[in-house]
PDB file of N, CA and C in Angstrom:
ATOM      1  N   UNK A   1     -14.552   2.200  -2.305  1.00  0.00           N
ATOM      2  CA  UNK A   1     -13.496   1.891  -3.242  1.00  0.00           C
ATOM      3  C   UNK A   1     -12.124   2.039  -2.586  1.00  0.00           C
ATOM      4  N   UNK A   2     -12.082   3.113  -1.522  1.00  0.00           N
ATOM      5  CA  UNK A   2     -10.687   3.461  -0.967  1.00  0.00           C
ATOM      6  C   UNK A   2     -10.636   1.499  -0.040  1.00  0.00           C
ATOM      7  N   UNK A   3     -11.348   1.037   0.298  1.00  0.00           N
ATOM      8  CA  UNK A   3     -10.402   0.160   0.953  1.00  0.00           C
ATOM      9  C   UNK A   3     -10.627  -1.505   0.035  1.00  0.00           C
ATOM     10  N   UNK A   4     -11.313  -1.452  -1.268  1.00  0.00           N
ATOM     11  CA  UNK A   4     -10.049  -2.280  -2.164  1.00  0.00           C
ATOM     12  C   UNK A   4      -9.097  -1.960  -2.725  1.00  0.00           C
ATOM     13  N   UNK A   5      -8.940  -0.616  -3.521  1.00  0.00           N
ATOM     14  CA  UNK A   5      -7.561  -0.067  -3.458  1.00  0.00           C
ATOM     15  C   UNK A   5      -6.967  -0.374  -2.633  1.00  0.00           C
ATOM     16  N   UNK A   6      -6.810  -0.131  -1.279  1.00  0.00           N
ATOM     17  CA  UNK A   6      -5.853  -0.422  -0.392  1.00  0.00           C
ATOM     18  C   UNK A   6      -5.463  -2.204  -0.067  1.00  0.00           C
ATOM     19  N   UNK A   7      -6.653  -3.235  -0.623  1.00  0.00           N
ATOM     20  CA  UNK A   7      -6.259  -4.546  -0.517  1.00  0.00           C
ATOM     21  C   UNK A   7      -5.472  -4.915  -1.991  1.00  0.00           C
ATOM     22  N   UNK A   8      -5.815  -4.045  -3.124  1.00  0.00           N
ATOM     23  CA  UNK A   8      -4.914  -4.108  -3.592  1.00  0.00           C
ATOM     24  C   UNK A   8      -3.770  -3.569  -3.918  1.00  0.00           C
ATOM     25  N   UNK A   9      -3.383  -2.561  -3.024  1.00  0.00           N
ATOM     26  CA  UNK A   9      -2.050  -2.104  -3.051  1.00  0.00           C
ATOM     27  C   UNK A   9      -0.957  -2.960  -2.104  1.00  0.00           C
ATOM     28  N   UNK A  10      -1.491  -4.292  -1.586  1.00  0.00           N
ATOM     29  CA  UNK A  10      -0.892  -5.000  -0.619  1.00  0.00           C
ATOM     30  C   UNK A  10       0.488  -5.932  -1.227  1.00  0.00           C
ATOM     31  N   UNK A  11       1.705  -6.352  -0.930  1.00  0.00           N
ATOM     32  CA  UNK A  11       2.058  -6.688  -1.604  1.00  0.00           C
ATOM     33  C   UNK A  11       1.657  -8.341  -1.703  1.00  0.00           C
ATOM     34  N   UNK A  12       1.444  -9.222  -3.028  1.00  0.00           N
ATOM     35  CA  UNK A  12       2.055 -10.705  -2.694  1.00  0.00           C
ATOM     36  C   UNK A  12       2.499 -11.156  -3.383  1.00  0.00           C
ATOM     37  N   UNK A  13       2.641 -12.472  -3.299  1.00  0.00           N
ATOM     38  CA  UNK A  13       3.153 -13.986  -3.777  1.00  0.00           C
ATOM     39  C   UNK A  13       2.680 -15.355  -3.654  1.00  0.00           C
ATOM     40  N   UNK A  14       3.336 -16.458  -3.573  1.00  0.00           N
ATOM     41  CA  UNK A  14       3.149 -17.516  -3.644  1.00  0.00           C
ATOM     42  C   UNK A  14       1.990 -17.277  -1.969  1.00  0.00           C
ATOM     43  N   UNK A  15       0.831 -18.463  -2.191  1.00  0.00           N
ATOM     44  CA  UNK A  15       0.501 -18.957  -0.995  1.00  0.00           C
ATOM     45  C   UNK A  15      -0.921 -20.126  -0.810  1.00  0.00           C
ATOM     46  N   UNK A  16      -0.657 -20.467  -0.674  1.00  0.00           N
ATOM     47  CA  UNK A  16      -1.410 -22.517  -0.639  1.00  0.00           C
ATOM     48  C   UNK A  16      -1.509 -22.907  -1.959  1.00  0.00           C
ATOM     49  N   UNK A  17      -2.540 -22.530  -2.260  1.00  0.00           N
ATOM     50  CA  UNK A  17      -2.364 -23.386  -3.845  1.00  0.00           C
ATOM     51  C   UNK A  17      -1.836 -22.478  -5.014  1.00  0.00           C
ATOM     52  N   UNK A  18      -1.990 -21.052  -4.861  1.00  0.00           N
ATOM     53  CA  UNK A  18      -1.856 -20.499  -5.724  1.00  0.00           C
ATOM     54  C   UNK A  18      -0.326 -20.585  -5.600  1.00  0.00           C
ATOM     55  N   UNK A  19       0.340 -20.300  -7.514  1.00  0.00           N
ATOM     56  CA  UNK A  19       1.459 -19.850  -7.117  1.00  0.00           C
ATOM     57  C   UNK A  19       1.886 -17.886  -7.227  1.00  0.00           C
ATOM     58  N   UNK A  20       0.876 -17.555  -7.383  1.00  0.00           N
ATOM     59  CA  UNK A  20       1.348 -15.722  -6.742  1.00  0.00           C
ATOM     60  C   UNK A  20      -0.185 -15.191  -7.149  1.00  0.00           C
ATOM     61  N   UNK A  21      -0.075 -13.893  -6.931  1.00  0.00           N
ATOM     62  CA  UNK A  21      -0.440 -12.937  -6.520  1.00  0.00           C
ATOM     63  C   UNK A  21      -1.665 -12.899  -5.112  1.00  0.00           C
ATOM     64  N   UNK A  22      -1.262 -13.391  -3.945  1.00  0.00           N
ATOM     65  CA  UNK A  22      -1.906 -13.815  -2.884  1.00  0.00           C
ATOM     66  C   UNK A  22      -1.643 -12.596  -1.823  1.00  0.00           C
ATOM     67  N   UNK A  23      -2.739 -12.273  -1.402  1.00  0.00           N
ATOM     68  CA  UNK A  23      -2.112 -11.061  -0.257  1.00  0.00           C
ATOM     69  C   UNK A  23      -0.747 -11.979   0.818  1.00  0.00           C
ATOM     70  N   UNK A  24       0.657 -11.139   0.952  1.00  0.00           N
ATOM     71  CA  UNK A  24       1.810 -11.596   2.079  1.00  0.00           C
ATOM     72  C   UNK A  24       0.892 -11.528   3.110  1.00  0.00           C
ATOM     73  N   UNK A  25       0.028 -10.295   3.722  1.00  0.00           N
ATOM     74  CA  UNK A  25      -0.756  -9.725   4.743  1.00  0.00           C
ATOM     75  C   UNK A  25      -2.335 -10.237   4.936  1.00  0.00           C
ATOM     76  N   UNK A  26      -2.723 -11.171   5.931  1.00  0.00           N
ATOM     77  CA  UNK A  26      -3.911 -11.867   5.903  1.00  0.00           C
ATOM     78  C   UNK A  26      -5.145 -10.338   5.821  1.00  0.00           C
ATOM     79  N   UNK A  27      -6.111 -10.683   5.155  1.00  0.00           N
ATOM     80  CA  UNK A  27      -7.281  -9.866   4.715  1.00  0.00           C
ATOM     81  C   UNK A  27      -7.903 -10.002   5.720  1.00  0.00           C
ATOM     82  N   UNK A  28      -9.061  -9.810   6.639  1.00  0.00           N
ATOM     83  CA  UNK A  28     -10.141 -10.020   7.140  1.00  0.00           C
ATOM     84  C   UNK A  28     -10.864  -8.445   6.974  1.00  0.00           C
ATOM     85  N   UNK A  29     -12.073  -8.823   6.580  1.00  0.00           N
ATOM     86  CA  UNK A  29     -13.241  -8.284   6.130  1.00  0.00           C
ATOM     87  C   UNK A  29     -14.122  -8.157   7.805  1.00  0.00           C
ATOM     88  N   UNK A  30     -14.253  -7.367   8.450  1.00  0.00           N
ATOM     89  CA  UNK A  30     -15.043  -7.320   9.899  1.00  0.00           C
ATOM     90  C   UNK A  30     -15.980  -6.619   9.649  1.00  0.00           C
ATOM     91  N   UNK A  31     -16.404  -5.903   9.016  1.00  0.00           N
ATOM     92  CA  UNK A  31     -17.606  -5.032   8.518  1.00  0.00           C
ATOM     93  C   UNK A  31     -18.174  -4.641   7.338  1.00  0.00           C
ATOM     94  N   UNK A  32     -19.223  -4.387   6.723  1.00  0.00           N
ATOM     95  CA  UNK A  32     -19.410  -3.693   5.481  1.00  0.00           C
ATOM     96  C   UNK A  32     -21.048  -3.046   6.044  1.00  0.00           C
ATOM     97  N   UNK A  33     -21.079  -2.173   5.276  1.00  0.00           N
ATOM     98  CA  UNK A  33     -22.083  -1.325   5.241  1.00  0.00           C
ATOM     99  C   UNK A  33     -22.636  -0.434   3.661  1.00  0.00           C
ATOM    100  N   UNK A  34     -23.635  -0.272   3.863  1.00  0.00           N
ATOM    101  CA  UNK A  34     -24.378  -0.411   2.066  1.00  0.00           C
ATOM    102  C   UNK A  34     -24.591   1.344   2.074  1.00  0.00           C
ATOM    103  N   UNK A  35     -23.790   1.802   1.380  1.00  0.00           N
ATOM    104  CA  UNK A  35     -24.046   3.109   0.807  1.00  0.00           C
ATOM    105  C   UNK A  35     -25.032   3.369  -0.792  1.00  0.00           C
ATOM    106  N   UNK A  36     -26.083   4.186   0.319  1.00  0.00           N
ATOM    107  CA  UNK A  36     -27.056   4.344  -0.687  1.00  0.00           C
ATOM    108  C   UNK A  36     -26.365   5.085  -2.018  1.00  0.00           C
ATOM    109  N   UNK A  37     -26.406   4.816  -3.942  1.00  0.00           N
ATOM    110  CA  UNK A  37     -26.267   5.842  -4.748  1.00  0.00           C
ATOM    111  C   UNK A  37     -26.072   7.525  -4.268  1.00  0.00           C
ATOM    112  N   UNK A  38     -25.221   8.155  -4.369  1.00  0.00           N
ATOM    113  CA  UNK A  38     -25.648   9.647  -4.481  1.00  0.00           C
ATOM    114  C   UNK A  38     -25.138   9.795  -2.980  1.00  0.00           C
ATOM    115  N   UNK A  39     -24.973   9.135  -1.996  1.00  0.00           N
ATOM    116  CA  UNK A  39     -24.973   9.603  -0.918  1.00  0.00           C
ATOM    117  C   UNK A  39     -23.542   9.324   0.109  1.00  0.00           C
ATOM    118  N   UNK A  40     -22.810  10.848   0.062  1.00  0.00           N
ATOM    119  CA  UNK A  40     -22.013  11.220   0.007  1.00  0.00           C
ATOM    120  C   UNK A  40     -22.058  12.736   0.530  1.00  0.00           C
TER     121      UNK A  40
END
């Protein structure tokens, strides 16, 4: 959860078709990994 919070604490605006709320700062996603329930 901490790092969509952090994609959405990004600021934006206008960008290609949309007219706002578009990340200013390009996203790329390079990894994910599957946390089992409970495990923590």
């Amino acid at each position: 959860m901490e790092v969509a919070d952090a994609i959405g604490a990004l600021p934006t605006g206008p960008g290609g078709p949309f007219e706002e709320e578009v990340p200013q700062e390009t996203v790329v996603v390079t990894s994910v990994v599957r946390v089992e329930a409970g495990a923590r």
